[in-house]
N, C-alpha and C. Protein backbone atom coordinates (compact mmCIF):
# COMPACT_ATOMS: atom_id res chain seq x y z
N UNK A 1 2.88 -28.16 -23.42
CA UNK A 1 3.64 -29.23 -24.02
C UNK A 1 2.82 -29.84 -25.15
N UNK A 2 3.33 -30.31 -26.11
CA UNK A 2 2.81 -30.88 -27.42
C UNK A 2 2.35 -32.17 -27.34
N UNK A 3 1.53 -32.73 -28.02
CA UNK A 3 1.33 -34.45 -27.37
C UNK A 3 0.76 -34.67 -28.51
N UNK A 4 1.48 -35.99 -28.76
CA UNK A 4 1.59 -37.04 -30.20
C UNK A 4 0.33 -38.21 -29.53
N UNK A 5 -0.29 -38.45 -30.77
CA UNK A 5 -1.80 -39.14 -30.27
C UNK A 5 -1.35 -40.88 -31.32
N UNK A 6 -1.80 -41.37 -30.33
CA UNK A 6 -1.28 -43.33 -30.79
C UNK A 6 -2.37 -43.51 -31.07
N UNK A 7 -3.07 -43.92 -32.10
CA UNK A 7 -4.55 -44.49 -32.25
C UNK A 7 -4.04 -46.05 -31.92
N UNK A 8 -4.67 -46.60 -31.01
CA UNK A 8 -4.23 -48.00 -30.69
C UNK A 8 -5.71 -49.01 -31.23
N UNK A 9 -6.31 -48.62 -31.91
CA UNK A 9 -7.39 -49.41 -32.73
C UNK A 9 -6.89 -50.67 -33.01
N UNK A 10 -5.54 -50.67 -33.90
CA UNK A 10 -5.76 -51.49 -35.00
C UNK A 10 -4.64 -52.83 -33.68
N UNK A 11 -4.72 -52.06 -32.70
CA UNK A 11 -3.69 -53.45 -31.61
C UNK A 11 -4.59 -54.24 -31.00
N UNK A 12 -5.39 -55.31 -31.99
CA UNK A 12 -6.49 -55.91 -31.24
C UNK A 12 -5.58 -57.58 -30.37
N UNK A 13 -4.76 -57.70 -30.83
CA UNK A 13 -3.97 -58.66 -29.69
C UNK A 13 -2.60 -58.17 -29.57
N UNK A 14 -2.80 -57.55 -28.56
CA UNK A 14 -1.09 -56.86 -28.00
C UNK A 14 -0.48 -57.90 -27.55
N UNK A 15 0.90 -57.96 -27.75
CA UNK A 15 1.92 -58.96 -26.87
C UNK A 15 2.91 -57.99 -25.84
N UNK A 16 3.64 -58.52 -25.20
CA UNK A 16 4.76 -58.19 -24.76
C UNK A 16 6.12 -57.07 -25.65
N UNK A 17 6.05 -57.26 -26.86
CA UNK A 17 6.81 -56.59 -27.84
C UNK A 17 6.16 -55.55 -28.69
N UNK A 18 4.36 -55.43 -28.19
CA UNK A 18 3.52 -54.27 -28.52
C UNK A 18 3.96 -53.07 -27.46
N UNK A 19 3.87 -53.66 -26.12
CA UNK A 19 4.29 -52.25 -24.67
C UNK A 19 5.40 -51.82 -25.37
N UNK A 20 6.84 -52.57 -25.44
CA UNK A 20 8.03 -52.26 -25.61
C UNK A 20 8.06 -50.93 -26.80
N UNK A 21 7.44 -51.75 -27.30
CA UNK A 21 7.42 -50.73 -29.23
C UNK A 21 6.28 -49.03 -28.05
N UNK A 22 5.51 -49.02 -27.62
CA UNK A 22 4.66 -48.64 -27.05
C UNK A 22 5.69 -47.36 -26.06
N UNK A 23 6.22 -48.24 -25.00
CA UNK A 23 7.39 -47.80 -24.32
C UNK A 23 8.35 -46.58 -24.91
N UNK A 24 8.97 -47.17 -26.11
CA UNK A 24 9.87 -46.80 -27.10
C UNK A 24 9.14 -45.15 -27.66
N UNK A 25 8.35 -45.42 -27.82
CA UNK A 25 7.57 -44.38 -28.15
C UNK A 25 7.97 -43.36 -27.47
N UNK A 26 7.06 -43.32 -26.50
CA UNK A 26 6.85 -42.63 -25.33
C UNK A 26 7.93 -41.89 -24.97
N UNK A 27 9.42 -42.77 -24.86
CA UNK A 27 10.73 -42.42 -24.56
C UNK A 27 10.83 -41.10 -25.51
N UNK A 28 11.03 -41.71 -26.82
CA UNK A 28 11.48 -40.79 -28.14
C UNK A 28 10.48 -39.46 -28.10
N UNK A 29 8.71 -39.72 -27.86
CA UNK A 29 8.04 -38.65 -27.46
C UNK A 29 9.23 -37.20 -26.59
N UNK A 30 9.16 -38.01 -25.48
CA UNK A 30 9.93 -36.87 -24.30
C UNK A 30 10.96 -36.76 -24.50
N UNK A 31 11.75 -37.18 -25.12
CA UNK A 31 13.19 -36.53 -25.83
C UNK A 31 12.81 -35.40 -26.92
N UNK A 32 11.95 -35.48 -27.43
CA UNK A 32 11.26 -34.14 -28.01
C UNK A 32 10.62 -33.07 -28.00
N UNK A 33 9.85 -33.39 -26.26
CA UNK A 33 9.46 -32.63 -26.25
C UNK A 33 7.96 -32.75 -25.97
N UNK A 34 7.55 -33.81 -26.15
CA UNK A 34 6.22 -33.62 -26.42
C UNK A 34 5.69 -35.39 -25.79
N UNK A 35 4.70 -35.18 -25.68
CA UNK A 35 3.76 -36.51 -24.48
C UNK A 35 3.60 -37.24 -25.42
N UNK A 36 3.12 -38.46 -25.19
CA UNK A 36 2.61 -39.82 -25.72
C UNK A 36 1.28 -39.92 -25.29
N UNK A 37 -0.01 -39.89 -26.27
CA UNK A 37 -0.98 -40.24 -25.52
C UNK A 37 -1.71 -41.21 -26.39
N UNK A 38 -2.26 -42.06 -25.94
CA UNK A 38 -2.97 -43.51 -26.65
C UNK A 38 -4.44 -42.88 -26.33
N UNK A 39 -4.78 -43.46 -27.69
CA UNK A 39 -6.40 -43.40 -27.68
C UNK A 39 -6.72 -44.60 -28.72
N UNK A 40 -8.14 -44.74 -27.83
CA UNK A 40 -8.66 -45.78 -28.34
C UNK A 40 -8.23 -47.57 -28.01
N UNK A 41 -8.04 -47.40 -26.86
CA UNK A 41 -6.99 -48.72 -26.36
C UNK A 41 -7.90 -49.27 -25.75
N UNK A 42 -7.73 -50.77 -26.03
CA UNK A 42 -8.93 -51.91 -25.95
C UNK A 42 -8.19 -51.81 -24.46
N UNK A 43 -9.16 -52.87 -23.67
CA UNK A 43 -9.25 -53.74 -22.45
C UNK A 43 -8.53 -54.59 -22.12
N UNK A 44 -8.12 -55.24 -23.12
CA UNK A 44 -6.73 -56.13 -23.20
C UNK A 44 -5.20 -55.60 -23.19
N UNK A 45 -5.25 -54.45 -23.84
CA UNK A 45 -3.87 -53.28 -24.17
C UNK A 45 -3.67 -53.22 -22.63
N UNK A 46 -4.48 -52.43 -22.22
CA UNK A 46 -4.44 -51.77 -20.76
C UNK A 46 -4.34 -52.43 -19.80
N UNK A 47 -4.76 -53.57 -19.61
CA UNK A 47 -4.36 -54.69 -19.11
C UNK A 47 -3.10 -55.43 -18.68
N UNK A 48 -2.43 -55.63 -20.02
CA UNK A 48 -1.32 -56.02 -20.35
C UNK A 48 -0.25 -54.81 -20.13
N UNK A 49 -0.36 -53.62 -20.23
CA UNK A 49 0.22 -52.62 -19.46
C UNK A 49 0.59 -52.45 -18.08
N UNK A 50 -0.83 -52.29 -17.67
CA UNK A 50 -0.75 -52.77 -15.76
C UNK A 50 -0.40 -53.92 -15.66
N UNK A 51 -0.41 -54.78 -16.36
CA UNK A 51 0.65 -56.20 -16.06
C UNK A 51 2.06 -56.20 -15.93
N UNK A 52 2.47 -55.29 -16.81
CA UNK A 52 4.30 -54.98 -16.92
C UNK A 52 4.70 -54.03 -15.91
N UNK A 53 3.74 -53.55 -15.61
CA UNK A 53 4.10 -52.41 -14.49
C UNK A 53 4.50 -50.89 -15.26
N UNK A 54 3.81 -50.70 -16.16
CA UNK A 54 3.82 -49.51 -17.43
C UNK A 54 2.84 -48.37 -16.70
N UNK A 55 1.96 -48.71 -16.31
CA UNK A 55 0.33 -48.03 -16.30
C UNK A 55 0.81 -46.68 -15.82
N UNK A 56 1.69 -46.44 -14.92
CA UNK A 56 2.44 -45.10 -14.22
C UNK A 56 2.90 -44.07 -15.52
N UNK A 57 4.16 -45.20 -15.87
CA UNK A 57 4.65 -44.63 -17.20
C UNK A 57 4.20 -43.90 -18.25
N UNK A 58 3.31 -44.94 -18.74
CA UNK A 58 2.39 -44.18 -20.05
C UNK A 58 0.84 -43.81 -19.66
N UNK A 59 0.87 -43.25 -18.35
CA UNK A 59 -0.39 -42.76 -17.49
C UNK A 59 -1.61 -43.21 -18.29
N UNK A 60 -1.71 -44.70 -17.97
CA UNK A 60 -3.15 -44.95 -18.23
C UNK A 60 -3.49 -45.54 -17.16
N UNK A 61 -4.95 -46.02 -17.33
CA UNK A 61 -5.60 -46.77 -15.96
C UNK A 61 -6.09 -47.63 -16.13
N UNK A 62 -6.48 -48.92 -15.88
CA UNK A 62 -7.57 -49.85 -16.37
C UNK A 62 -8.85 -49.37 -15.09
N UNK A 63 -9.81 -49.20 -15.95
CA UNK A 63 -10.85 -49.83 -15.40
C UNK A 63 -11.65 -50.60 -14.85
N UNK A 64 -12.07 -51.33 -13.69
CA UNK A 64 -12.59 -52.30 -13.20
C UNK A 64 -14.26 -52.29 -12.76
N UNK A 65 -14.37 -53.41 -13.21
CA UNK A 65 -15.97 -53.89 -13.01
C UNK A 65 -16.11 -54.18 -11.30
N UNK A 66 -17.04 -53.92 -10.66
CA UNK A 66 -17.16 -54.25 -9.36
C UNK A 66 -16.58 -55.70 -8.96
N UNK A 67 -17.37 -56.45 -9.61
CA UNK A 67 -16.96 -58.02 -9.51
C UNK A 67 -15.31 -58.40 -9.82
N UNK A 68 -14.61 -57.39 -10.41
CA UNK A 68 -13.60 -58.18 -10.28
C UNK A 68 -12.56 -57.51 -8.99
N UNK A 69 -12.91 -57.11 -8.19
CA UNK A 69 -12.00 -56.73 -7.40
C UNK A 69 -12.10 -57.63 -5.73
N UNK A 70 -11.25 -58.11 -5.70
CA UNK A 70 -11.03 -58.90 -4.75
C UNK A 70 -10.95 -58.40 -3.23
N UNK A 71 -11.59 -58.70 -2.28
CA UNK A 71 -11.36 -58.75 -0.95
C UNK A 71 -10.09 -59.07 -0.43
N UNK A 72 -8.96 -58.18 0.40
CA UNK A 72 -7.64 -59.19 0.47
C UNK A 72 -7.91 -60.32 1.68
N UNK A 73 -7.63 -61.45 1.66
CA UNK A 73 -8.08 -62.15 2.66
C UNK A 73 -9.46 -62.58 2.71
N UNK A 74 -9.60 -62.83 1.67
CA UNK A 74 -11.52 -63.28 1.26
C UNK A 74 -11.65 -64.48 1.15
N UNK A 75 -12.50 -65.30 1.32
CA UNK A 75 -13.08 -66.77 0.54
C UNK A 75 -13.13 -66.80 -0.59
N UNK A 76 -12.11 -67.45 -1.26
CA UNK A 76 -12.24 -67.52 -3.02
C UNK A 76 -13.20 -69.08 -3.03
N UNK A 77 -13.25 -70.02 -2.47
CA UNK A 77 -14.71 -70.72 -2.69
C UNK A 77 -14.62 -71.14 -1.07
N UNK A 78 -15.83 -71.82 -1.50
CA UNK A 78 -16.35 -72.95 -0.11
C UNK A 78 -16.27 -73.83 -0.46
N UNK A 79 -15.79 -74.49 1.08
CA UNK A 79 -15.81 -75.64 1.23
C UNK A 79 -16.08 -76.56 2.62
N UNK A 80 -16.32 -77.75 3.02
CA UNK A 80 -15.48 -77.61 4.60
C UNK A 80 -14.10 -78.36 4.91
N UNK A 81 -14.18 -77.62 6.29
CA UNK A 81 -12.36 -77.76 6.25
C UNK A 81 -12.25 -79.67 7.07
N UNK A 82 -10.92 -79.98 6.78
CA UNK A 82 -10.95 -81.56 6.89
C UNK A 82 -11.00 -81.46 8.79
N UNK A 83 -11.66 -82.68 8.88
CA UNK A 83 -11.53 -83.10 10.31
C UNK A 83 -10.09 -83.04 10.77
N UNK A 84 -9.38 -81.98 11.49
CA UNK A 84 -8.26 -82.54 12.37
C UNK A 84 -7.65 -83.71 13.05
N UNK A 85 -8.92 -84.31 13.56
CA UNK A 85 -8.64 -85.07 14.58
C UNK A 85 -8.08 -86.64 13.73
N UNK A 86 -8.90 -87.00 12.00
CA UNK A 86 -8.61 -87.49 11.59
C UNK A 86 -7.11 -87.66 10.53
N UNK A 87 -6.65 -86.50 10.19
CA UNK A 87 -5.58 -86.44 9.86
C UNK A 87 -4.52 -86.91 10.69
């Protein structure tokens, strides 16, 4: 299969109407025949992708730093908890 290459350089603040246009692509890509592939896509792009629920779609991935991945059911801070007896 043929695959059309997006240089996504110059999308240094993507919005909501960057995926779509992005999306659109992709569509018109596979009606032709041929893949959509992005290169060069900041941290923020990819981001905002896996935010819309795209990341499947236009098979990308974000990357994550150790620190940001959350425990489910973790202590997001400390504190202590209020006296019962006084409430």
């Amino acid at each position: 299969m043929r695959s059309v290459c997006l240089d996504c350089r110059p999308l240094e603040a993507p919005t909501a109407a960057t995926i779509d246009r992005i999306a659109r692509l992709k569509l018109a890509a596979g009606r032709c025949g041929c893949e959509l592939e992005l290169s060069n896509a900041n941290h923020t792009l990819l981001e905002l992708i896996e935010f819309v629920g795209l990341s499947d779609v236009l098979c990308v991935e974000v990357e994550r730093q150790a620190e940001e991945w959350k425990e489910p059911g973790g202590v997001q801070e400390e504190g202590e908890l209020a006296d019962p007896s006084v409430l």
